[in-house]
Protein backbone atom coordinates (compact mmCIF):
# COMPACT_ATOMS: atom_id res chain seq x y z
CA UNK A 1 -17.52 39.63 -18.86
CA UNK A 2 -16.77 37.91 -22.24
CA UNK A 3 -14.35 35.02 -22.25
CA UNK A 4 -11.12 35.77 -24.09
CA UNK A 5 -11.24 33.83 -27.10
CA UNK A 6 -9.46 30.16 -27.31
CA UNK A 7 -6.50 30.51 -29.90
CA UNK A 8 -3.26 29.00 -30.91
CA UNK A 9 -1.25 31.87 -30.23
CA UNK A 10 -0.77 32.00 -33.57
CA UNK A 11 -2.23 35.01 -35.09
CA UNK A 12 -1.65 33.28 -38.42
CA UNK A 13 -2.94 29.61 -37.81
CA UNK A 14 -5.85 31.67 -36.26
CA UNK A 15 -6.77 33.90 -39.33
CA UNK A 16 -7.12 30.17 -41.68
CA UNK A 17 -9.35 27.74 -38.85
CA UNK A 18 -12.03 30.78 -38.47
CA UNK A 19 -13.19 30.83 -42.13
CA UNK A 20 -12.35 26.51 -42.32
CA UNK A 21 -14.71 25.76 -39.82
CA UNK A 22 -17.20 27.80 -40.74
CA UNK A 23 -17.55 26.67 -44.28
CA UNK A 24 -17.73 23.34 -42.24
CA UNK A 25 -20.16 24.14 -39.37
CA UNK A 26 -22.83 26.71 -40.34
CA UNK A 27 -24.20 26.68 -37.10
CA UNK A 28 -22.13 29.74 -35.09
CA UNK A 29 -23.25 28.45 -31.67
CA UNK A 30 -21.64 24.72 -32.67
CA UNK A 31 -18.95 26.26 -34.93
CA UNK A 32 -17.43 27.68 -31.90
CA UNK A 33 -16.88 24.69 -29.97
CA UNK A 34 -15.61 22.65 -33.31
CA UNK A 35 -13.27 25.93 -33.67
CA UNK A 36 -12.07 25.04 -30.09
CA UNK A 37 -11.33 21.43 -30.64
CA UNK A 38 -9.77 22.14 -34.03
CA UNK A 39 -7.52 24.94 -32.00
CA UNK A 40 -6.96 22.41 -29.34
CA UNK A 41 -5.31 19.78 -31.75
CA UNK A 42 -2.93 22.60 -33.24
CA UNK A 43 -2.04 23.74 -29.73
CA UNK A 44 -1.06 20.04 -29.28
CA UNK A 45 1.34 20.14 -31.48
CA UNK A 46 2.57 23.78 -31.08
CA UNK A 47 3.36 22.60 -27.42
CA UNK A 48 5.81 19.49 -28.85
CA UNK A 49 3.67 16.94 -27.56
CA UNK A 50 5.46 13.34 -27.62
CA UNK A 51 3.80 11.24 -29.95
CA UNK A 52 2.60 8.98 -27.61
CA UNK A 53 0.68 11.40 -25.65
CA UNK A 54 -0.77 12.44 -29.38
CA UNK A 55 -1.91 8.60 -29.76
CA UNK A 56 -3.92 8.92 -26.62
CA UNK A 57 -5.29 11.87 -27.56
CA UNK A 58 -6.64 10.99 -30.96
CA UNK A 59 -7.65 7.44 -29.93
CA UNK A 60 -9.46 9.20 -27.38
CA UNK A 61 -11.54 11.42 -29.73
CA UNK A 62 -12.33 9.27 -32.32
CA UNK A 63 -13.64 6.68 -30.23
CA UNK A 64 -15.85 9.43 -28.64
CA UNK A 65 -16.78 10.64 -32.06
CA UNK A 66 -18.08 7.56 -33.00
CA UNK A 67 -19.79 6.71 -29.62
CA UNK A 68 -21.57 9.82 -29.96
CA UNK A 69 -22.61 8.94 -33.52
CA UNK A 70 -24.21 5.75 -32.61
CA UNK A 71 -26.36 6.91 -29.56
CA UNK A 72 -27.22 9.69 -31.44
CA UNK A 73 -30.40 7.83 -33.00
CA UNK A 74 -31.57 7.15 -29.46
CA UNK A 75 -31.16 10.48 -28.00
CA UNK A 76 -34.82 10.11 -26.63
CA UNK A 77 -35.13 6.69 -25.70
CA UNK A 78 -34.58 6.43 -21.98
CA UNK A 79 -31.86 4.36 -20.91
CA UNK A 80 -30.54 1.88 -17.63
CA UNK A 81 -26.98 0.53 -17.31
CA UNK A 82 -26.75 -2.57 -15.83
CA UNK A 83 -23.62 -3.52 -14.02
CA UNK A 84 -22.69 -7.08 -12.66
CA UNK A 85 -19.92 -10.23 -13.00
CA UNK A 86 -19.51 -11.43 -16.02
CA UNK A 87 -18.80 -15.47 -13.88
CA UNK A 88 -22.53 -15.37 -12.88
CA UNK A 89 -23.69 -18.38 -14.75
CA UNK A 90 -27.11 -18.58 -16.30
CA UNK A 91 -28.33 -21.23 -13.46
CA UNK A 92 -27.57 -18.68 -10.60
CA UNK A 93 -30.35 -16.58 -9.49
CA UNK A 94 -28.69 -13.80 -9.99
CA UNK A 95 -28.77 -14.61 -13.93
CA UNK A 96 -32.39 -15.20 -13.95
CA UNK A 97 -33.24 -11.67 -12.26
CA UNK A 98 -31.00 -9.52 -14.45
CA UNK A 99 -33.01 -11.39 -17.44
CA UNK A 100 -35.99 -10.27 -15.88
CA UNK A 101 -34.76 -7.13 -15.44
CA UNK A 102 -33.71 -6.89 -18.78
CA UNK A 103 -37.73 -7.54 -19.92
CA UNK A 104 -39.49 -5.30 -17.58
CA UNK A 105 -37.11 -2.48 -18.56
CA UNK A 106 -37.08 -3.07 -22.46
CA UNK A 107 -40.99 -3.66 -22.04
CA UNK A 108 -41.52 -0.08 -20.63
CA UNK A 109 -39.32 1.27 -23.54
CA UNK A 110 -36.47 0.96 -22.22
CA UNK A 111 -32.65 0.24 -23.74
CA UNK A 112 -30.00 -2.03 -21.68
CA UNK A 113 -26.65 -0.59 -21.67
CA UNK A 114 -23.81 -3.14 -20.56
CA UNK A 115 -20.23 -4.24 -20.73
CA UNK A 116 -21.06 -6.42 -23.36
CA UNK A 117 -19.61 -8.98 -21.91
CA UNK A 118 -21.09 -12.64 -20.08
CA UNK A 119 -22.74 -12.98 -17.26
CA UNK A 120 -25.32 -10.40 -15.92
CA UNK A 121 -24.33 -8.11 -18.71
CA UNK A 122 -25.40 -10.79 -21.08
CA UNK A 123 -28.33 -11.79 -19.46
CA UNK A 124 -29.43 -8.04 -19.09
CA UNK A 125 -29.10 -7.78 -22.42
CA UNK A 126 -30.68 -11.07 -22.99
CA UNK A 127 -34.15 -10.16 -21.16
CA UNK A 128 -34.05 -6.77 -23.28
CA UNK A 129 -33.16 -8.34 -26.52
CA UNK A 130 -31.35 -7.02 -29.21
CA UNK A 131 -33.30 -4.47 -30.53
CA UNK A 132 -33.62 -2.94 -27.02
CA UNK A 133 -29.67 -2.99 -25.95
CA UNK A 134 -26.44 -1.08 -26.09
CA UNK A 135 -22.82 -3.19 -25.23
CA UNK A 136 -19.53 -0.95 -24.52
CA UNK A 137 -17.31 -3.04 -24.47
CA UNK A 138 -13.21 -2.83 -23.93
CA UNK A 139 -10.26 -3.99 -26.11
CA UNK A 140 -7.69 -6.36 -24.18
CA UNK A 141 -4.74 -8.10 -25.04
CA UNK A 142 -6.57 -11.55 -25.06
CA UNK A 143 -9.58 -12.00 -26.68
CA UNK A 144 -12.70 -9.96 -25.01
CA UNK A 145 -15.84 -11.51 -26.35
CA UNK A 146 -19.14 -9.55 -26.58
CA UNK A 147 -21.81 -11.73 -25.99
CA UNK A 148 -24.09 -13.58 -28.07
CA UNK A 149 -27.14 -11.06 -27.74
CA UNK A 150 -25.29 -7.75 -28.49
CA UNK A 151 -22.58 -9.34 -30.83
CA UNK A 152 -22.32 -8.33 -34.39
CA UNK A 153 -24.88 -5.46 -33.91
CA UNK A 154 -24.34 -1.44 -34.78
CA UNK A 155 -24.84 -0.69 -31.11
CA UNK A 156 -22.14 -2.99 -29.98
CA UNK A 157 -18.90 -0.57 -29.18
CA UNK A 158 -15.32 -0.97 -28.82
CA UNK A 159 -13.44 0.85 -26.53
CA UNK A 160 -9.53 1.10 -26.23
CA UNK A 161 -9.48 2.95 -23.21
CA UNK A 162 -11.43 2.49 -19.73
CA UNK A 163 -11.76 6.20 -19.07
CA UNK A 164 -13.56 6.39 -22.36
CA UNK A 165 -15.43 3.32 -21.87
CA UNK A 166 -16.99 4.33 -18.74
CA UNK A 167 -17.85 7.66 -19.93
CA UNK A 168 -20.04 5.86 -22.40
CA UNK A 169 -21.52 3.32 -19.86
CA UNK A 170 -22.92 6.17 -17.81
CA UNK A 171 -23.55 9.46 -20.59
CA UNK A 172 -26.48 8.52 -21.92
CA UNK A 173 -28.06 6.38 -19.04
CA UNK A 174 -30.71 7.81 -16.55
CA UNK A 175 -30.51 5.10 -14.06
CA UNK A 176 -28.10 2.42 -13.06
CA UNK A 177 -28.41 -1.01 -11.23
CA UNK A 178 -26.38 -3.32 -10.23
CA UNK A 179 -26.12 -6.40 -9.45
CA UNK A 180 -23.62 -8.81 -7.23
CA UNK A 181 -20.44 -8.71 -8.65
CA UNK A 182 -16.46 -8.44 -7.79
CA UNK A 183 -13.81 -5.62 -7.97
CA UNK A 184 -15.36 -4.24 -11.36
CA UNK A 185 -18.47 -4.11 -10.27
CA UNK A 186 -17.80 -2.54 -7.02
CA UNK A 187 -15.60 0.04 -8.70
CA UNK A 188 -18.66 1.03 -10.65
CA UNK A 189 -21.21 1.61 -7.69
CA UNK A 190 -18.55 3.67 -6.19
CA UNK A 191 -17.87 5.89 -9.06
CA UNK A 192 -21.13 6.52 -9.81
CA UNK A 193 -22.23 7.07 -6.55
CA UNK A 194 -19.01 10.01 -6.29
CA UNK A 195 -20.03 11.51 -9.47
CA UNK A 196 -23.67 11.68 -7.76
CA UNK A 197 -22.54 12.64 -4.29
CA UNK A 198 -20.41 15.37 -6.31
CA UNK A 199 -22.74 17.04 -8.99
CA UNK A 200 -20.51 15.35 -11.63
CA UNK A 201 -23.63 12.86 -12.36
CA UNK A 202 -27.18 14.82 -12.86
CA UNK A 203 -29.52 12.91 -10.70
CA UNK A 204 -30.37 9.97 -11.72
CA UNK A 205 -31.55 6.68 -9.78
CA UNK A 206 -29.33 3.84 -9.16
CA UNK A 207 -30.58 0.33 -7.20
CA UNK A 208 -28.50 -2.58 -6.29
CA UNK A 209 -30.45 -5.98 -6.72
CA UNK A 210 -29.73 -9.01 -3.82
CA UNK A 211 -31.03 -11.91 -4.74
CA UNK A 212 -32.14 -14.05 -2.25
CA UNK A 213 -29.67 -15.50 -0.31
CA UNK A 214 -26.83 -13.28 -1.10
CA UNK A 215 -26.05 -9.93 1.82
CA UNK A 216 -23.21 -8.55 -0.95
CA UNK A 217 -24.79 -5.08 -0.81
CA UNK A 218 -25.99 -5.61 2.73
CA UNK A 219 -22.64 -6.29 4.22
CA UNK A 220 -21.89 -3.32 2.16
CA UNK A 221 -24.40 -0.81 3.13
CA UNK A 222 -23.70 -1.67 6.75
CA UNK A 223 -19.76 -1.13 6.53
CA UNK A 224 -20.92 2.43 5.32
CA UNK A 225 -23.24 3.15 7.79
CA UNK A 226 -20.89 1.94 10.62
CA UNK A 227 -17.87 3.34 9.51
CA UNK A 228 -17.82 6.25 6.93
CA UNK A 229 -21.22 8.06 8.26
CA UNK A 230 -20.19 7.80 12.27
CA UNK A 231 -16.67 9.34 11.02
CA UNK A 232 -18.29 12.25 8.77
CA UNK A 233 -16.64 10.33 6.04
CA UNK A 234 -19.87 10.72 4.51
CA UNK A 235 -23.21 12.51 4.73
CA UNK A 236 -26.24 10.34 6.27
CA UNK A 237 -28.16 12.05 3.48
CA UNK A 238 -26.06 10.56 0.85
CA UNK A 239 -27.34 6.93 1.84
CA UNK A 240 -30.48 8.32 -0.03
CA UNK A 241 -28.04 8.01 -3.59
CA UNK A 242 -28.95 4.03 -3.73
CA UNK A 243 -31.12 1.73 -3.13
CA UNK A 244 -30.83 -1.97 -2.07
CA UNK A 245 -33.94 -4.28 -3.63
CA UNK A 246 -34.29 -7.75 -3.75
CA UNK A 247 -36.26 -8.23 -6.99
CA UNK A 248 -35.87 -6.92 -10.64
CA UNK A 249 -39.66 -5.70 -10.09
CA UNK A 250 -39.12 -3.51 -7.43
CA UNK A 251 -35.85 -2.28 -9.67
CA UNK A 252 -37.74 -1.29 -12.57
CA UNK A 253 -40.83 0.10 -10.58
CA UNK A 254 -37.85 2.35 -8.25
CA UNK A 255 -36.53 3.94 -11.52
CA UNK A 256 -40.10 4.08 -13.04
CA UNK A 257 -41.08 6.49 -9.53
CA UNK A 258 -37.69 8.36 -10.00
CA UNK A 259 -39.18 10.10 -13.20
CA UNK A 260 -42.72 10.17 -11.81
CA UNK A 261 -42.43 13.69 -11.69
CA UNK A 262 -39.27 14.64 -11.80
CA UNK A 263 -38.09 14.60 -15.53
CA UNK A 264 -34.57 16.33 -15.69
CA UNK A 265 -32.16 18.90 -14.34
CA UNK A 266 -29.87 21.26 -15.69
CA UNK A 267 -28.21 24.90 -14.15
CA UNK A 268 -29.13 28.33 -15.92
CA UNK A 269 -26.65 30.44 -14.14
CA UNK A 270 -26.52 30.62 -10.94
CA UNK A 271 -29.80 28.50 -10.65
CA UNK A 272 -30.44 25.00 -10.42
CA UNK A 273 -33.51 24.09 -13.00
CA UNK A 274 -35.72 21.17 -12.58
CA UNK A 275 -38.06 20.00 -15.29
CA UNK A 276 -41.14 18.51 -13.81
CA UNK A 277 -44.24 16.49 -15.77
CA UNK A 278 -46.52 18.57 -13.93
CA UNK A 279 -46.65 22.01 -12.54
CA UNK A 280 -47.04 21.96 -8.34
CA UNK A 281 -49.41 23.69 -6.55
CA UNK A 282 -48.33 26.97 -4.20
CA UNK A 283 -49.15 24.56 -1.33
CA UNK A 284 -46.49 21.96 -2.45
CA UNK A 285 -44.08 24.91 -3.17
CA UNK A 286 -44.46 25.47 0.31
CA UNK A 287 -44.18 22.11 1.76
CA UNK A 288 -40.93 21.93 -0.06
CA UNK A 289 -39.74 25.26 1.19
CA UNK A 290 -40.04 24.24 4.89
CA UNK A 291 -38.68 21.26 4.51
CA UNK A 292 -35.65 21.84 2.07
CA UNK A 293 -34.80 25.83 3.04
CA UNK A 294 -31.12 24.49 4.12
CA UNK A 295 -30.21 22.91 0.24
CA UNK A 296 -30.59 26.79 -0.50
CA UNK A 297 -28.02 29.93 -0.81
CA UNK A 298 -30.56 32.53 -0.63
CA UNK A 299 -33.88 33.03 -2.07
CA UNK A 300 -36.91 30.40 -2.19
CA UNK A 301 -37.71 27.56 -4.46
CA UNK A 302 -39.96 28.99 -6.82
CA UNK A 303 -41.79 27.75 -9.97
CA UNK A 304 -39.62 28.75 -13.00
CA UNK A 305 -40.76 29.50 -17.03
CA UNK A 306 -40.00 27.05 -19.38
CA UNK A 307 -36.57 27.51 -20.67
CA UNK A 308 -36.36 28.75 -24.90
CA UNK A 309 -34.49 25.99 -25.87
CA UNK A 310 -36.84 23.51 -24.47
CA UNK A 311 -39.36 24.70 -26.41
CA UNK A 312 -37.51 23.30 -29.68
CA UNK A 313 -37.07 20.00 -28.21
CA UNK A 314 -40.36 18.00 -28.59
CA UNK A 315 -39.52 16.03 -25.75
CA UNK A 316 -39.21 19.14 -23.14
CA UNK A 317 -41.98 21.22 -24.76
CA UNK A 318 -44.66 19.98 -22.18
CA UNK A 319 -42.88 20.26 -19.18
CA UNK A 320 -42.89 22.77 -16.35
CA UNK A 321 -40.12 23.67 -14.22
CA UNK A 322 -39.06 24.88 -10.57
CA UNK A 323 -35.46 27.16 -9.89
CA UNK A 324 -33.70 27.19 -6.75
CA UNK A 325 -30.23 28.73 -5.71
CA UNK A 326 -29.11 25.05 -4.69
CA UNK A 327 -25.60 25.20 -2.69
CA UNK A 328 -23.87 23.21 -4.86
CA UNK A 329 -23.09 20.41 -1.84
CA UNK A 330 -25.67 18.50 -0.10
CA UNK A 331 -26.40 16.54 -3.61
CA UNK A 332 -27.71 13.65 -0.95
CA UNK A 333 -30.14 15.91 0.09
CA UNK A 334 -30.68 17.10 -3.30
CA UNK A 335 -31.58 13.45 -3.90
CA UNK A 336 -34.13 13.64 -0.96
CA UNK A 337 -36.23 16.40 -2.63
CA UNK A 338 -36.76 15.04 -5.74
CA UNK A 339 -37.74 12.15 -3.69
CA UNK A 340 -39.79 14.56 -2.24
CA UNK A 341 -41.35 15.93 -5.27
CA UNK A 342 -42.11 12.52 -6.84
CA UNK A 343 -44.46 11.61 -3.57
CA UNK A 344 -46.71 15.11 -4.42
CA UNK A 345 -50.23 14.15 -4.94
């Protein structure tokens, strides 16, 4: 069935947006959603909103407008957030290996997204260099200083608002790593690893770097397997989200195997669509049937043709695909056969 369509409520406020944004936004498919956040805003106001709730909407927006405006450029350029404390200093060994992991990533065409602030965001960015890295960073009541890599540059962003900050730290990223860090950093490896364990994150990789010497993500990984898998808290499959490395090399060479095959993901109704770099064989297909039947609703997974709008996207053009009627739940196990399809061959 057709969705009723979004108004004010207002057959007259309706009757002047149509024909507004469409002078504006030629494009019907894109014109609809501008309609909807035009309608939105009016519906704001038609419901008395209190003009403090109106601030936090339209701070909201326009810092997400912009955002969107500057990544825009590097749509196509794959991209790793790095997460860490910002007290690391640059004689810690921690330091060093978020340089290096900075390089290896930048060197494989990478771009660094950070905090923008010191510490292992700096030095992230540092290994990457400028040309090669992103900083979000956050407004605060005292003075928040980018750091000296990212400061000054177009790709440097302020934020006003966490929630939009970390939207921004993880949209446009297809892995994550992370290294030690305190209560900030922790909150990130958690809330990435919910969004993942939730479908609110498409799969992407995410490794947390121990330098030697350190047992921060040990000590961590243990309290979950004692404690939140024993109680059900937790899926043992969703242990397969992470992984904890101790050097920047076997970082960048995890995400690298992450995308050996796999390439991206993305549902088409009721099906789950995975882009692959090459086409499997009915053997594999198999193999991956047997193994991964219980990830399923009904059906089989089954190679899939390449979806139209790929086809205008030079980037997708050249890949082949699989479909499967994926439950919607086990994403740890969801995790596992991708794993799965990136050992093929």
């Amino acid at each position: 069935m057709k969705r009723p369509r979004y108004t004010t409520g207002r057959a007259d406020l309706d009757a002047q947006l149509g024909p507004l944004v469409q002078s504006s936004c030629p494009d019907r498919e894109l014109s609809d959603y501008v309609l909807q956040i035009v309608t939105t805003a009016f519906k704001l106001a038609l419901d008395g909103a209190a003009r403090g709730d109106l601030k936090i909407a339209n701070a909201a927006l326009k810092e997400m407008r912009y955002a969107f405006k500057i990544f825009a450029p590097y749509r196509y350029v794959p991209k790793v957030t790095v997460f860490g404390s910002a007290r690391i200093k640059p004689q810690e060994r921690g330091y060093k290996q978020a340089v290096e992991f900075g390089r290896l990533m930048a060197a494989a065409g990478w771009m660094i997204v950070t905090g923008a602030g010191s510490g292992i965001m700096g030095a992230a960015n540092e290994g990457a260099g400028r040309e090669m890295s992103f900083g979000v960073n956050i407004r605060l009541p005292f003075e928040q200083q980018a750091n000296r890599v990212i400061q000054g540059d177009p790709k440097l962003l302020h934020f006003r608002y966490f929630f939009t900050r970390k939207l921004f730290l993880l949209k446009n990223s297809a892995a994550v790593c992370l290294f030690p860090g305190g209560f900030g950093t922790l909150d990130e490896a958690f809330e990435v690893l919910t969004l993942l364990q939730t479908g609110k994150q498409h799969p992407i990789p995410v490794v947390m770097v121990e330098p030697e010497g350190s047992r921060i993500f040990t000590n961590l990984v243990a309290f979950v397997e004692e404690n939140l898998v024993p109680a059900g808290l937790i899926s043992p499959a969703d242990l397969s989200l992470f992984r904890v490395l101790p050097t920047p090399r076997e970082a960048a060479e995890h995400v690298f195997h992450f995308y050996r095959v796999y390439h991206s993901s993305r549902y088409v109704g009721e099906k789950l669509v995975l882009r692959l770099k090459r086409a499997l064989t009915d053997g594999e297909l198999a193999k991956l049937n047997d193994e991964f039947a219980a990830l399923l609703e009904s059906g089989r997974i089954e190679k899939a043709d390449p979806l139209p709008e790929d086809a205008k996207e030079p980037h997708l053009a050249s890949l082949t695909a699989i479909k499967l009627s994926f439950n919607r739940r086990h994403f740890g196990r969801l995790r596992q056969l991708i794993d799965a399809i990136n050992e093929l061959g």
